[in-house]
C-alpha atoms as a PDB file:
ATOM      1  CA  UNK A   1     118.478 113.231 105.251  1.00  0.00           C
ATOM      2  CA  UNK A   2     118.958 112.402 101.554  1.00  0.00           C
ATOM      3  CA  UNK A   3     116.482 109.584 100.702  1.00  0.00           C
ATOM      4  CA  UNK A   4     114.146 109.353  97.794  1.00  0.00           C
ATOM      5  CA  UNK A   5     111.635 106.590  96.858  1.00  0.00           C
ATOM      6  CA  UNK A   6     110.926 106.307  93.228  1.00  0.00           C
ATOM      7  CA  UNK A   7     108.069 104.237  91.187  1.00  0.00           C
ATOM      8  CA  UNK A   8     107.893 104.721  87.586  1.00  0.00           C
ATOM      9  CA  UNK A   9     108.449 103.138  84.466  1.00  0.00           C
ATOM     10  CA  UNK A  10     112.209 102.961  82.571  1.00  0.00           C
ATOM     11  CA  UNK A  11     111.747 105.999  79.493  1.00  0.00           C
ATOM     12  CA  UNK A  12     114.846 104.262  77.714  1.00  0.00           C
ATOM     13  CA  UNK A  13     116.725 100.867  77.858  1.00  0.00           C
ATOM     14  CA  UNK A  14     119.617 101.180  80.018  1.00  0.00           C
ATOM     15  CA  UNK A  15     122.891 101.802  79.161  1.00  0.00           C
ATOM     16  CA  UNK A  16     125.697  99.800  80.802  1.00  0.00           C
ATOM     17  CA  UNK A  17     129.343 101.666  80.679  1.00  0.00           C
ATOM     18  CA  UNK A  18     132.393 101.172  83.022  1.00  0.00           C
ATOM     19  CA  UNK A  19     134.174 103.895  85.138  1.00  0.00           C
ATOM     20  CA  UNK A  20     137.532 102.301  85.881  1.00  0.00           C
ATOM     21  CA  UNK A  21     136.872  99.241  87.510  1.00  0.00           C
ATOM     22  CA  UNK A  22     133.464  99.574  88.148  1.00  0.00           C
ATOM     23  CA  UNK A  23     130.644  99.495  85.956  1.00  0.00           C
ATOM     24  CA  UNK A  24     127.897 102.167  85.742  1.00  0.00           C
ATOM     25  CA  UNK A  25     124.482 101.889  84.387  1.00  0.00           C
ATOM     26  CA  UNK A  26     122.592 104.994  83.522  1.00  0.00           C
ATOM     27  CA  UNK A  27     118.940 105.008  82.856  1.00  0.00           C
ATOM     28  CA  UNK A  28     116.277 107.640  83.532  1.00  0.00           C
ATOM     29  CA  UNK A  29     112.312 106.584  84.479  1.00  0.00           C
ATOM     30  CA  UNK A  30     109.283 108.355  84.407  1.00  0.00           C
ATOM     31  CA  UNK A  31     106.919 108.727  87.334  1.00  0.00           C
ATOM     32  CA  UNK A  32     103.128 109.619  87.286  1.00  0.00           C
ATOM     33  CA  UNK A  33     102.272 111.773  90.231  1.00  0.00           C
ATOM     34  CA  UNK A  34      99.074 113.152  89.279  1.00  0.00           C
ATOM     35  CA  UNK A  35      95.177 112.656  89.878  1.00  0.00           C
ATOM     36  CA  UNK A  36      93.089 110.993  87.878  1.00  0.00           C
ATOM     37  CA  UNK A  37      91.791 114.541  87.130  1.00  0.00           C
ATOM     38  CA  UNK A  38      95.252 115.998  86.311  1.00  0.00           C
ATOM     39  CA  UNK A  39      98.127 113.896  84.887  1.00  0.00           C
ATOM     40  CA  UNK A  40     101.860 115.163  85.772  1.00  0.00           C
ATOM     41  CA  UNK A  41     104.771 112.883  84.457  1.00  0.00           C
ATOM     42  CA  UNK A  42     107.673 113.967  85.709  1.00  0.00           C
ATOM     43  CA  UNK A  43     111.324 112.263  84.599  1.00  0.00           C
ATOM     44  CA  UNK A  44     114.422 111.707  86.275  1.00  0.00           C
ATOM     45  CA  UNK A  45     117.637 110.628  85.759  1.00  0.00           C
ATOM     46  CA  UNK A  46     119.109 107.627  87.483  1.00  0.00           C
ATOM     47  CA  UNK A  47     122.125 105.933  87.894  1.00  0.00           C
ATOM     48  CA  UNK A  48     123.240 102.273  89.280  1.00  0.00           C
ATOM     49  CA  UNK A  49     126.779 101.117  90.479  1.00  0.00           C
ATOM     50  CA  UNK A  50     128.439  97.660  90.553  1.00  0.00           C
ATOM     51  CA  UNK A  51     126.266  94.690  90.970  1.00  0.00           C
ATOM     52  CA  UNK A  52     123.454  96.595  90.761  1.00  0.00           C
ATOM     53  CA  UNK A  53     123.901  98.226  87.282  1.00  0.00           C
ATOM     54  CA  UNK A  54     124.814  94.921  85.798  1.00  0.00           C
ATOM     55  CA  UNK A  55     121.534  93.503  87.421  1.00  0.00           C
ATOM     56  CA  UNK A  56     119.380  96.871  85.944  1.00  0.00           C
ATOM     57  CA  UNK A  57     120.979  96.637  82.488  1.00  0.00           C
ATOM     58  CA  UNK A  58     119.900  92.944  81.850  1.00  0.00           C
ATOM     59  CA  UNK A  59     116.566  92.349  83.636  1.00  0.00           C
ATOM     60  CA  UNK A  60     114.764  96.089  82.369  1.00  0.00           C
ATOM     61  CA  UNK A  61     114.186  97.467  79.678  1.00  0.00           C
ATOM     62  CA  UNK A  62     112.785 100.515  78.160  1.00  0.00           C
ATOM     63  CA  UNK A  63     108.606 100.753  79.815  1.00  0.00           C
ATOM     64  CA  UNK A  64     109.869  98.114  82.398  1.00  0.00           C
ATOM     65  CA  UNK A  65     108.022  99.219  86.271  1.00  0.00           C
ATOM     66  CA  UNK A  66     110.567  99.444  89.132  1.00  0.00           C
ATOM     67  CA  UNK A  67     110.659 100.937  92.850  1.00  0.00           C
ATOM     68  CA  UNK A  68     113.879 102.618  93.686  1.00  0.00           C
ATOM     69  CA  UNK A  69     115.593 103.815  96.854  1.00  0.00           C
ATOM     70  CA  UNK A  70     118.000 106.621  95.956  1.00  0.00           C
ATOM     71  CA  UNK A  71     120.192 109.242  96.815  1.00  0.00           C
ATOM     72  CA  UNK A  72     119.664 112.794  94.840  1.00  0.00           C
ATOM     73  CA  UNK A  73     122.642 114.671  94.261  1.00  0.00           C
ATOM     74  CA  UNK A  74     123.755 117.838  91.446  1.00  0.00           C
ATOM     75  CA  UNK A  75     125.838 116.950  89.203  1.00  0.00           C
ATOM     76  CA  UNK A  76     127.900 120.304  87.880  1.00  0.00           C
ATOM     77  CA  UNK A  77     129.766 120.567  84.730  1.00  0.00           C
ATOM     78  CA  UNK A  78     131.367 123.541  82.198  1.00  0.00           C
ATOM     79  CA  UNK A  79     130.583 123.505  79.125  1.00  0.00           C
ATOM     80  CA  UNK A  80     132.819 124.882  76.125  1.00  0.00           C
ATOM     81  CA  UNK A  81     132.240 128.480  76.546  1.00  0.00           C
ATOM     82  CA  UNK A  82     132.754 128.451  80.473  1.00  0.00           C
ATOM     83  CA  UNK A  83     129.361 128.027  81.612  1.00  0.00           C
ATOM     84  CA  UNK A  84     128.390 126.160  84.319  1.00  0.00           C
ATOM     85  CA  UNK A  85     125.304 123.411  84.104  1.00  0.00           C
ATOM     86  CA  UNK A  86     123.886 121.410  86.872  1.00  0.00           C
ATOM     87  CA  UNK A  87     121.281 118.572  86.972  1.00  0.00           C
ATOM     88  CA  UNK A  88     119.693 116.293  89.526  1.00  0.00           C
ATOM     89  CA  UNK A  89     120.743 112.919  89.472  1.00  0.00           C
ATOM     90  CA  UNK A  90     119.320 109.486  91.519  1.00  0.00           C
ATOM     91  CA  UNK A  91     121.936 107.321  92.680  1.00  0.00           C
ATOM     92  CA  UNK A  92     119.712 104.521  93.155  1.00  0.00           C
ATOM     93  CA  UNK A  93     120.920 102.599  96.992  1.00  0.00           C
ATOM     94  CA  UNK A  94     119.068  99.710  96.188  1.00  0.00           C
ATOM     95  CA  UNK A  95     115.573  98.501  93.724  1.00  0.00           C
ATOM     96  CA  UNK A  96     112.725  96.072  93.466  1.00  0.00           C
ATOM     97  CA  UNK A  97     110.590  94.850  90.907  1.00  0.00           C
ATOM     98  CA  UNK A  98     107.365  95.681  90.692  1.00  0.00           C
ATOM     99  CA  UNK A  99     104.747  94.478  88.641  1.00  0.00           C
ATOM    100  CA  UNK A 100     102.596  90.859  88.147  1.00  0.00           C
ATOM    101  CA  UNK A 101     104.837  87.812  89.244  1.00  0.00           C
ATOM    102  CA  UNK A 102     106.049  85.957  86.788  1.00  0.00           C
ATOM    103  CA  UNK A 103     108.271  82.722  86.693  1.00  0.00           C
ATOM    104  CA  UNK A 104     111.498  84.249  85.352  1.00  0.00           C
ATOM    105  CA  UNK A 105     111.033  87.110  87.326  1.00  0.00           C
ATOM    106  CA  UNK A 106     110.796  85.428  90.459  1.00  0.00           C
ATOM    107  CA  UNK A 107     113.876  83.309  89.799  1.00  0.00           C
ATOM    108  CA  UNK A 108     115.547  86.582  89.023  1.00  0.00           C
ATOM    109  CA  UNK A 109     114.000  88.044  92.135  1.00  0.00           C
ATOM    110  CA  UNK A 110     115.368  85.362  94.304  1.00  0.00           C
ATOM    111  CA  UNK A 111     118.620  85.388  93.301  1.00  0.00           C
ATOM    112  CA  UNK A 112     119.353  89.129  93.390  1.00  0.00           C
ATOM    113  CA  UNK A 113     117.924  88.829  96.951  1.00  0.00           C
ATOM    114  CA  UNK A 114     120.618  86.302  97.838  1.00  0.00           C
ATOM    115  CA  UNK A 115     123.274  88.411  95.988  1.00  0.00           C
ATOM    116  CA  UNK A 116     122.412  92.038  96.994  1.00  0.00           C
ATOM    117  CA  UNK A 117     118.965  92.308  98.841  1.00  0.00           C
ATOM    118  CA  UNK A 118     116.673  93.268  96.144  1.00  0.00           C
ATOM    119  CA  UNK A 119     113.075  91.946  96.759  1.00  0.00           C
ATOM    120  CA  UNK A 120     110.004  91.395  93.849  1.00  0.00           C
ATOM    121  CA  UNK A 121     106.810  93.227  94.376  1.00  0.00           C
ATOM    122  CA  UNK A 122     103.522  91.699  93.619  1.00  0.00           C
ATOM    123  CA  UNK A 123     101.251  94.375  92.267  1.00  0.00           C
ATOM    124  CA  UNK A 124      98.707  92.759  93.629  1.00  0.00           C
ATOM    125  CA  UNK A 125      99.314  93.097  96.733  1.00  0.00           C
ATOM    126  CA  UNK A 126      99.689  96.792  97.620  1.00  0.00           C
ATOM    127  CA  UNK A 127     101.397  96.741 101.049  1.00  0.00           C
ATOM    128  CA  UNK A 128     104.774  97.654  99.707  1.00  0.00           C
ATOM    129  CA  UNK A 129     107.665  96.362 102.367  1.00  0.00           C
ATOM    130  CA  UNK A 130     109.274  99.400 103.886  1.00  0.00           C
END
């Protein structure tokens, strides 16, 4: 089973591009999975297809919190000289926003959960629903 659950913060805005007919947003976040003793960050790379990317790309930005459900998979490439590169990406399956509510956010919240099932998540409350 492929599944990954991510909670971090976006490192960069993200960056809305098209592959043929569907649109592609990329974005990376960072995730703090330390102690309070020990702090690791770790960063990953993330992409977003279709309605989702166009909902990523204009309600987060860059330090923006978000919970993702995502797929990992290697990405391989050659470069110029013949050598071959890999990196993990997420391809995220679905999102939620996380964080205090706020009135444009649950507007935003609502409607994306009519359109495509994404849910807010109050901070507050830390039963998170899966």
């Amino acid at each position: 089973m492929n599944i990954s659950i991510l909670r971090g913060n976006l490192v960069r805005d993200p960056e809305l591009k098209s592959a043929g007919q569907t649109l592609v947003c990329y974005f990376a976040i960072a995730v703090n999975d330390g102690t309070k003793d020990r702090e690791h960050v770790s960063y990953f790379d993330c992409k977003a297809w279709g309605k989702r990317a166009e909902a990523i790309n204009k309600y987060f930005q860059k330090g923006s919190p978000i919970l993702l459900e995502c797929r990992a998979y290697q990405e391989r490439w050659n470069d110029q000289a013949g050598k071959v590169h890999t990196k993990i990406v997420f391809n995220v399956e679905s999102f939620e926003f996380v964080g205090g509510k706020k009135t444009t956010e649950t507007d935003v919240a609502s409607t994306l959960e009519s359109e495509m099932g994404a849910t807010a998540v109050d901070e507050n409350n830390k039963d998170i629903p899966f």
